[in-house]
Structures are given as structure tokens and as C-alpha cells.
PDB file of N, CA and C in Angstrom:
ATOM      1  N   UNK A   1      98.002 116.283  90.745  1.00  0.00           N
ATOM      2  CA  UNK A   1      97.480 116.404  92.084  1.00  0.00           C
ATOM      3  C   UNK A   1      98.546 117.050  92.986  1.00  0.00           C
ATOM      4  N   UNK A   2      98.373 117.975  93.758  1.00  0.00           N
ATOM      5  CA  UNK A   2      99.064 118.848  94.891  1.00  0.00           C
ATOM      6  C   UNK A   2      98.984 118.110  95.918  1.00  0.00           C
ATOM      7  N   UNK A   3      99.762 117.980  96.277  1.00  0.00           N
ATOM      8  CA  UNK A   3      99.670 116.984  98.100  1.00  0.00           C
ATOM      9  C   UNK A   3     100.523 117.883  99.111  1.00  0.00           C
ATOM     10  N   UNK A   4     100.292 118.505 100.291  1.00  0.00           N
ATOM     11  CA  UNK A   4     101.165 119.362 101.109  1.00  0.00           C
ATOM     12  C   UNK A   4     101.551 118.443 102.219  1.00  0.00           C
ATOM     13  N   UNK A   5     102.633 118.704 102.806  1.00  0.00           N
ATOM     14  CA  UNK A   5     103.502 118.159 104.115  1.00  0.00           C
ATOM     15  C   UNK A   5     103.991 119.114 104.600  1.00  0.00           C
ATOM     16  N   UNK A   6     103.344 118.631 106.273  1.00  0.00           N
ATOM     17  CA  UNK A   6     104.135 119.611 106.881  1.00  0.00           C
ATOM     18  C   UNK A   6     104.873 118.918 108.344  1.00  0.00           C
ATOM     19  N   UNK A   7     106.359 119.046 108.116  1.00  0.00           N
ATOM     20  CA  UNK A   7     107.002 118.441 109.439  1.00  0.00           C
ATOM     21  C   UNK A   7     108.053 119.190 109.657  1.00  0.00           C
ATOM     22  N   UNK A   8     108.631 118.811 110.488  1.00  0.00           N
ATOM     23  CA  UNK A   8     109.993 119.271 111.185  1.00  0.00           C
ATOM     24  C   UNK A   8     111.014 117.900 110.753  1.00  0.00           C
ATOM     25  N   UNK A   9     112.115 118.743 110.322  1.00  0.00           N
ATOM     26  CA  UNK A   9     113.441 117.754 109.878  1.00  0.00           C
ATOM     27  C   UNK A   9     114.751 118.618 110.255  1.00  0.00           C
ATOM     28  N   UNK A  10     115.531 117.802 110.229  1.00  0.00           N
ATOM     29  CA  UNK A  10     116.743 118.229 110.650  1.00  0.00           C
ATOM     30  C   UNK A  10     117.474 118.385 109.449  1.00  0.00           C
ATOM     31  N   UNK A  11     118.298 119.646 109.564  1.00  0.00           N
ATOM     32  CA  UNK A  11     118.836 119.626 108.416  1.00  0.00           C
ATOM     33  C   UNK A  11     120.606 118.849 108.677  1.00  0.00           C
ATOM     34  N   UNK A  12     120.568 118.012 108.149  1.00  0.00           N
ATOM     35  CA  UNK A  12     121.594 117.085 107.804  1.00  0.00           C
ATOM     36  C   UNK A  12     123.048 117.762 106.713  1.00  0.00           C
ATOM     37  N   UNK A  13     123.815 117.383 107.435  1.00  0.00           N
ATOM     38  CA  UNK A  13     125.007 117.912 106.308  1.00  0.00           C
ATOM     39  C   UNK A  13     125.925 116.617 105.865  1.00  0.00           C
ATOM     40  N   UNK A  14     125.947 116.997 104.288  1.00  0.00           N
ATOM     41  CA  UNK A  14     126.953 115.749 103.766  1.00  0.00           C
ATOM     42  C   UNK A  14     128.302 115.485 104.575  1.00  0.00           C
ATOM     43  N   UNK A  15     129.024 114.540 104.510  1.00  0.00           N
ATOM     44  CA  UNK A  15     130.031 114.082 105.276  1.00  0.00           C
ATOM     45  C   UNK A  15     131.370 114.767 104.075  1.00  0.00           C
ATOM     46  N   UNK A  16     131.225 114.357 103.293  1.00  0.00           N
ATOM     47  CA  UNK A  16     131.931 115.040 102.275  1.00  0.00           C
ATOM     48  C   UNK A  16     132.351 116.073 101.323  1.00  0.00           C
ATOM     49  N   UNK A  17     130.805 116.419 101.566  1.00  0.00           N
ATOM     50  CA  UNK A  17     131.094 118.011 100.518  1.00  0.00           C
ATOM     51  C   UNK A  17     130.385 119.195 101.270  1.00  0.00           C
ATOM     52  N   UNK A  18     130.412 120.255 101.049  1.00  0.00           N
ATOM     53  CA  UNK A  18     129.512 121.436 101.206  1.00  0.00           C
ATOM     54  C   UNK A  18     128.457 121.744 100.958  1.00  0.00           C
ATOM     55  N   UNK A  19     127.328 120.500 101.619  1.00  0.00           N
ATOM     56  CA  UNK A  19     126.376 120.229 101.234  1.00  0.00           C
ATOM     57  C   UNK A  19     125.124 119.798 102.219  1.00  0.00           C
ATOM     58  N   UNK A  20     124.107 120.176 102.286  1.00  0.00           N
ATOM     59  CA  UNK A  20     123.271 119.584 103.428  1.00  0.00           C
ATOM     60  C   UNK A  20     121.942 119.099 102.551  1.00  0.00           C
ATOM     61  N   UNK A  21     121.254 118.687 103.440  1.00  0.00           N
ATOM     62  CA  UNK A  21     119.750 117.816 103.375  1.00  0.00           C
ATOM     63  C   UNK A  21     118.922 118.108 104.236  1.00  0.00           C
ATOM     64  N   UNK A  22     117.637 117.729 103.779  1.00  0.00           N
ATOM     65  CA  UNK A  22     116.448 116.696 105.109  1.00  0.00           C
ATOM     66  C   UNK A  22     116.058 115.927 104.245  1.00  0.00           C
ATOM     67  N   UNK A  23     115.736 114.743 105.006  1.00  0.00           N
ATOM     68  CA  UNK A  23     115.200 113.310 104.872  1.00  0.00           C
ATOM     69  C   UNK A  23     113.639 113.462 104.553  1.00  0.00           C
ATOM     70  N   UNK A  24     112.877 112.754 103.987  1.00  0.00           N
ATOM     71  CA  UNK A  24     111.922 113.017 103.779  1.00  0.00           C
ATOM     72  C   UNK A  24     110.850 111.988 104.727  1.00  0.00           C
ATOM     73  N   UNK A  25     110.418 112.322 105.604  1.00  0.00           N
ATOM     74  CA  UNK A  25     109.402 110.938 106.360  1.00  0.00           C
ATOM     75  C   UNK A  25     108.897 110.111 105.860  1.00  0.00           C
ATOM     76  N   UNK A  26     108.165 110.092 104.779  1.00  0.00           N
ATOM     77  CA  UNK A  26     107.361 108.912 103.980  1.00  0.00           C
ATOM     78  C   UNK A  26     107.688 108.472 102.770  1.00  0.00           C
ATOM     79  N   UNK A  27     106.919 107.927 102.523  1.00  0.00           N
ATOM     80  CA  UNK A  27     107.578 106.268 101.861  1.00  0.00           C
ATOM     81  C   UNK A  27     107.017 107.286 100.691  1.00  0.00           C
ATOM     82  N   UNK A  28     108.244 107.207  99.669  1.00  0.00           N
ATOM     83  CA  UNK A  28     107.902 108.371  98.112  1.00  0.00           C
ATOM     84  C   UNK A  28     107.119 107.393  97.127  1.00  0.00           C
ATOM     85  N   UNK A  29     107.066 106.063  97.873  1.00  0.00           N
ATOM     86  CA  UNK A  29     106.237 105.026  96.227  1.00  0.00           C
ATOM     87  C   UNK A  29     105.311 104.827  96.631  1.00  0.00           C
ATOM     88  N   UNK A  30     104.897 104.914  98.193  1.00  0.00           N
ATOM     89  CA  UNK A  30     103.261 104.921  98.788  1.00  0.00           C
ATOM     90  C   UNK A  30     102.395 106.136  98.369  1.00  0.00           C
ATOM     91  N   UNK A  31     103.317 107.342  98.814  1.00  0.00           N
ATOM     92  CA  UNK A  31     103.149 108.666  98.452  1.00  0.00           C
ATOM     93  C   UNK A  31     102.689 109.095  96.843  1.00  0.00           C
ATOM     94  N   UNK A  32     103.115 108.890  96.439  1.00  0.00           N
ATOM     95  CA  UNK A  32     103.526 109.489  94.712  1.00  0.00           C
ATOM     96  C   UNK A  32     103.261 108.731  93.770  1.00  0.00           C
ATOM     97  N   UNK A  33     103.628 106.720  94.126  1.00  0.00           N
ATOM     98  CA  UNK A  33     103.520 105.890  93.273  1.00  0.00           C
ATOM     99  C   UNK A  33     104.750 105.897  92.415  1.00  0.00           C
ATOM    100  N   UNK A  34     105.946 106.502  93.062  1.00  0.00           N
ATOM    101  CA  UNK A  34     107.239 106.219  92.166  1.00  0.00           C
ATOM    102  C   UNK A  34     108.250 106.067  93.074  1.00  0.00           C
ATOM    103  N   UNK A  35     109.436 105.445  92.570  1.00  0.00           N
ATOM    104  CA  UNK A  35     110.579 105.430  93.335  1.00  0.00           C
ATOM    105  C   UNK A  35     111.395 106.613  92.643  1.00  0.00           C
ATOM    106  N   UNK A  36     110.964 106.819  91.805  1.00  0.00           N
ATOM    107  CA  UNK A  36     112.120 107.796  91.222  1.00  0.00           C
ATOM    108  C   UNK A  36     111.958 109.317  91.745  1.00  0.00           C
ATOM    109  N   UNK A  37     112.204 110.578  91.054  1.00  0.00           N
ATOM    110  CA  UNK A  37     112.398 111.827  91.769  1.00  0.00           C
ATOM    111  C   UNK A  37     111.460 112.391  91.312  1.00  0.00           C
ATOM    112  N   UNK A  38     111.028 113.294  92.344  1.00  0.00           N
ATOM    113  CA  UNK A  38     109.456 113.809  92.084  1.00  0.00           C
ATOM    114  C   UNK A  38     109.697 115.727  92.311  1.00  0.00           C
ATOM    115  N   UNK A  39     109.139 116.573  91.581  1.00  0.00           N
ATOM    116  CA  UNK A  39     109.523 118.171  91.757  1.00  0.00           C
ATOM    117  C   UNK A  39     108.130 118.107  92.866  1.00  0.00           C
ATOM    118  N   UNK A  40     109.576 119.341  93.527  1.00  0.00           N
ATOM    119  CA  UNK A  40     108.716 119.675  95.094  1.00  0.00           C
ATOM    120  C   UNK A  40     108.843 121.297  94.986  1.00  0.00           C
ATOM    121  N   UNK A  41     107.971 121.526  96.027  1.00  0.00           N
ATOM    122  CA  UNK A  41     107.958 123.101  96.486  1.00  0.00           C
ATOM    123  C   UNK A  41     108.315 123.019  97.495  1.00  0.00           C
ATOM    124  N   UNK A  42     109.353 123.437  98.512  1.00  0.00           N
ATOM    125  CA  UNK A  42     109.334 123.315  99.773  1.00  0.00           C
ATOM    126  C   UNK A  42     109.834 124.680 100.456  1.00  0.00           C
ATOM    127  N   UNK A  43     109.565 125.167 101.965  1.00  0.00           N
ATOM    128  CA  UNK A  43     109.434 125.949 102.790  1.00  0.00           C
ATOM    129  C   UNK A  43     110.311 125.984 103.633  1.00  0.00           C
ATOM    130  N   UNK A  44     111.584 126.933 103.911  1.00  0.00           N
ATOM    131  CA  UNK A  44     112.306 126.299 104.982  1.00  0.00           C
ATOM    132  C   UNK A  44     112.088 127.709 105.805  1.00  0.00           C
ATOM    133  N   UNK A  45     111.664 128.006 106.554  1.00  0.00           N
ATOM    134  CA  UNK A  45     111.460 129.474 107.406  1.00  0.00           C
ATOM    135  C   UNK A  45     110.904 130.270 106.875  1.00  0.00           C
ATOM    136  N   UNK A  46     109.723 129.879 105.957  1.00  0.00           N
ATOM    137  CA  UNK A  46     109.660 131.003 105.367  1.00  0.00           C
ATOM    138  C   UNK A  46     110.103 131.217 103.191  1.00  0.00           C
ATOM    139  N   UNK A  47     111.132 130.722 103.513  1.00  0.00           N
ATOM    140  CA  UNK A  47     112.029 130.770 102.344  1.00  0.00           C
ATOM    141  C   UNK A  47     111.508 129.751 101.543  1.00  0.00           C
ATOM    142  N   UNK A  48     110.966 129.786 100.065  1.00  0.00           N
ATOM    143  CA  UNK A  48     110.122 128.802  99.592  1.00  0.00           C
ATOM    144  C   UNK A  48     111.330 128.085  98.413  1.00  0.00           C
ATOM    145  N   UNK A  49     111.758 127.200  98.218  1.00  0.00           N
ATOM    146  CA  UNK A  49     112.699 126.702  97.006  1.00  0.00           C
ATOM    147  C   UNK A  49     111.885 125.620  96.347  1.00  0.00           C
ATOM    148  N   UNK A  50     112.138 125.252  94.952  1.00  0.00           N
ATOM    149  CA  UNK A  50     111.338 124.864  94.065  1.00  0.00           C
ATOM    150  C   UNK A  50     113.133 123.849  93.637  1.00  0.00           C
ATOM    151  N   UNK A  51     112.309 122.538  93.576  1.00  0.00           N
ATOM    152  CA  UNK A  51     114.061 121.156  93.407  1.00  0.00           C
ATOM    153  C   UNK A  51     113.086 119.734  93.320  1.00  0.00           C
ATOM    154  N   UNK A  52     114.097 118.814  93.719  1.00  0.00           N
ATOM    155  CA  UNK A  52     113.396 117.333  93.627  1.00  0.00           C
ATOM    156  C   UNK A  52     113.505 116.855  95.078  1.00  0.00           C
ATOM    157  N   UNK A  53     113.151 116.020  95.241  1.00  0.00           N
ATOM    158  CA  UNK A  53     112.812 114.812  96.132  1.00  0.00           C
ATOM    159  C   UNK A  53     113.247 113.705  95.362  1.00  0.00           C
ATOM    160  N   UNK A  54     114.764 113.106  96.143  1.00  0.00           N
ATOM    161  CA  UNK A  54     115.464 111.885  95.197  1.00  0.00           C
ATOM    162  C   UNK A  54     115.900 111.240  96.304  1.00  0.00           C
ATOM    163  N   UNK A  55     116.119 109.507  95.892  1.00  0.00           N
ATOM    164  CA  UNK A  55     116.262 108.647  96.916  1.00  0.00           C
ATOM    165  C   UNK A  55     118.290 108.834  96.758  1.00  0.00           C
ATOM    166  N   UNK A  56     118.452 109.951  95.781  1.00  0.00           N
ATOM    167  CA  UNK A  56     120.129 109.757  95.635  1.00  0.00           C
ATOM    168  C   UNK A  56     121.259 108.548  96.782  1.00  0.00           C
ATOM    169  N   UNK A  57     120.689 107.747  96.218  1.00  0.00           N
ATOM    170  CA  UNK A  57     121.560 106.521  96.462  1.00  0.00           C
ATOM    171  C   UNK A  57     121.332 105.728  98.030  1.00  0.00           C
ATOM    172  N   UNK A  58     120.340 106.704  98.830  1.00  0.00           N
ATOM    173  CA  UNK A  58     120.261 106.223 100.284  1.00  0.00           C
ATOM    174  C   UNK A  58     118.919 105.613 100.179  1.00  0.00           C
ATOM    175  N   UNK A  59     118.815 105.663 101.635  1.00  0.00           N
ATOM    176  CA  UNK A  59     117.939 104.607 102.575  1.00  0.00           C
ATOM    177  C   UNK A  59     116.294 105.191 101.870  1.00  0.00           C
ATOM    178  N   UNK A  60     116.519 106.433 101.972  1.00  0.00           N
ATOM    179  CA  UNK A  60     115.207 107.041 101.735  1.00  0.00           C
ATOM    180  C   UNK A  60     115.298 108.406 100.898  1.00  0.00           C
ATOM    181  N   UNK A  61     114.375 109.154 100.704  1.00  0.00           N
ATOM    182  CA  UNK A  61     114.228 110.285  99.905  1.00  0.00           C
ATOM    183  C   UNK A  61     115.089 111.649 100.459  1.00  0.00           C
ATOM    184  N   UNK A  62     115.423 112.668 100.054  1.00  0.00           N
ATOM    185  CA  UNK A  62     115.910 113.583 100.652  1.00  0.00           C
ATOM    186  C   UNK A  62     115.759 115.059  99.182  1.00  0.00           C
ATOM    187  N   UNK A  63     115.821 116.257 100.569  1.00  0.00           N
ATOM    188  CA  UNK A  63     115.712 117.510  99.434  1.00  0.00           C
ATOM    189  C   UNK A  63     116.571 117.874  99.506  1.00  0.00           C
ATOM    190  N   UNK A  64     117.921 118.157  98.819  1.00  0.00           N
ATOM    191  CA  UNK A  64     118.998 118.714  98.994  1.00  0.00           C
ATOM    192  C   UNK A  64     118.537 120.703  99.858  1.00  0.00           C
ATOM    193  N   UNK A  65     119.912 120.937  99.907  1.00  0.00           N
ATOM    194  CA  UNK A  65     119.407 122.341 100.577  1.00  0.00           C
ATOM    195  C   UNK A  65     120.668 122.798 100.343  1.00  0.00           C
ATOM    196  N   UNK A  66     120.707 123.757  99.318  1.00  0.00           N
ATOM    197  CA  UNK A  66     121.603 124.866  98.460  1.00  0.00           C
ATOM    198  C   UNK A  66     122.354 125.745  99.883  1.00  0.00           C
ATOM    199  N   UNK A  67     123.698 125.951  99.187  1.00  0.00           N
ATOM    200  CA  UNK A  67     124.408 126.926 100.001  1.00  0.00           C
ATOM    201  C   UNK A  67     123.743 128.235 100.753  1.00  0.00           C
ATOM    202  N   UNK A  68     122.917 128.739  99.258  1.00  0.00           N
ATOM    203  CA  UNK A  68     121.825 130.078  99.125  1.00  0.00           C
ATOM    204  C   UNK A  68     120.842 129.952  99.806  1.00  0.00           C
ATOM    205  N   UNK A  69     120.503 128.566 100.508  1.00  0.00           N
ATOM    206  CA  UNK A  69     119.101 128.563 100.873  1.00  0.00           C
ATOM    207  C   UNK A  69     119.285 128.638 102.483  1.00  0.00           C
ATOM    208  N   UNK A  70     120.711 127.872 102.821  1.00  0.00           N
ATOM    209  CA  UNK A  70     121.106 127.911 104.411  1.00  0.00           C
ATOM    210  C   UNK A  70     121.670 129.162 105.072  1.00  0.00           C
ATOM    211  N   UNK A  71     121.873 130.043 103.585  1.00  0.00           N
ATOM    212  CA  UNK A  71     122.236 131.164 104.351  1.00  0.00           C
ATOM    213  C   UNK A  71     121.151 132.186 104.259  1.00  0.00           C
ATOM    214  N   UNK A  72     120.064 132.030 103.575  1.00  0.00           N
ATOM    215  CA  UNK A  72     118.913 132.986 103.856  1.00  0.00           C
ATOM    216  C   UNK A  72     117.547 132.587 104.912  1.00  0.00           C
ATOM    217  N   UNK A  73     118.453 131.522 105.640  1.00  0.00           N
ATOM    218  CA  UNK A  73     117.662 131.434 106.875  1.00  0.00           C
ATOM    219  C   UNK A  73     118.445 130.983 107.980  1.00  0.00           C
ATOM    220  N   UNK A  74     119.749 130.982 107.237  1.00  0.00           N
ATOM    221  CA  UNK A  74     120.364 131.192 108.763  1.00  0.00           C
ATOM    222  C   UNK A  74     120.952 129.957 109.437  1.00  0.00           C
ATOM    223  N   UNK A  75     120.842 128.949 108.853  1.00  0.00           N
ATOM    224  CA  UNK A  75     121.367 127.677 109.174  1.00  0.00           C
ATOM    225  C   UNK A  75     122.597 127.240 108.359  1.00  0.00           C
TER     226      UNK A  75
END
């Protein structure tokens, strides 16, 4: 099953490495029926990247966001 989202997030940068995020709004085990990591398609300006959705160790879910991806839109 395909499920689409569409919001506004901030893109978040790791404290430690050369690395950023967004948080994901909803609950990924209400959503999906898993806690674990789920493959996403996601859209950042335009720019479409294909990765996971993982609770990597925090509060909630997050999509990482590649060096390559912040600089082909500019953030």
C-alpha cells in the first residue's frame, strides 16, 4: 500500500557530525504498523530521494538528508 504525506519540516542538523534530518510527524506504528524502518520516497523542493524512515535511537522517526541532497536544493 502507497500512503503520501505532505508537510513542512525543518531541516535539523546533527550536533555532531555533518549531517542533517527532518522529524517525521506521525506515529510510524499507527502509520505503518511497525516500529522499525520503513523505505520512503521523499520530496525536498522538488528533489525526489528514495532512503528509510528510522526511529535511529530518538524520540521519534526521522529521514536522514545526504550532503548531495542539501546541496541540490540549497539548504
Amino acid at each position: 500500500m502507497i500512503k503520501t504525506y505532505k508537510f513542512k519540516a525543518e531541516i535539523k542538523k546533527h550536533p555532531k557530525l555533518n549531517a542533517a534530518f527532518i522529524e517525521f510527524p506521525y506515529t510510524e506504528e499507527e502509520e505503518f504498523g511497525t516500529k522499525g524502518q520503513v523505505k520512503v520516497r521523499v520530496e525536498f523542493n522538488g528533489y525526489e530521494y528514495r532512503g528509510l524512515l528510522a526511529k535511529m535511537g530518538h524520540h521519534c522517526h526521522r529521514v536522514g538528508i545526504t550532503q548531495e541532497i542539501r546541496k541540490a536544493i540549497g539548504l
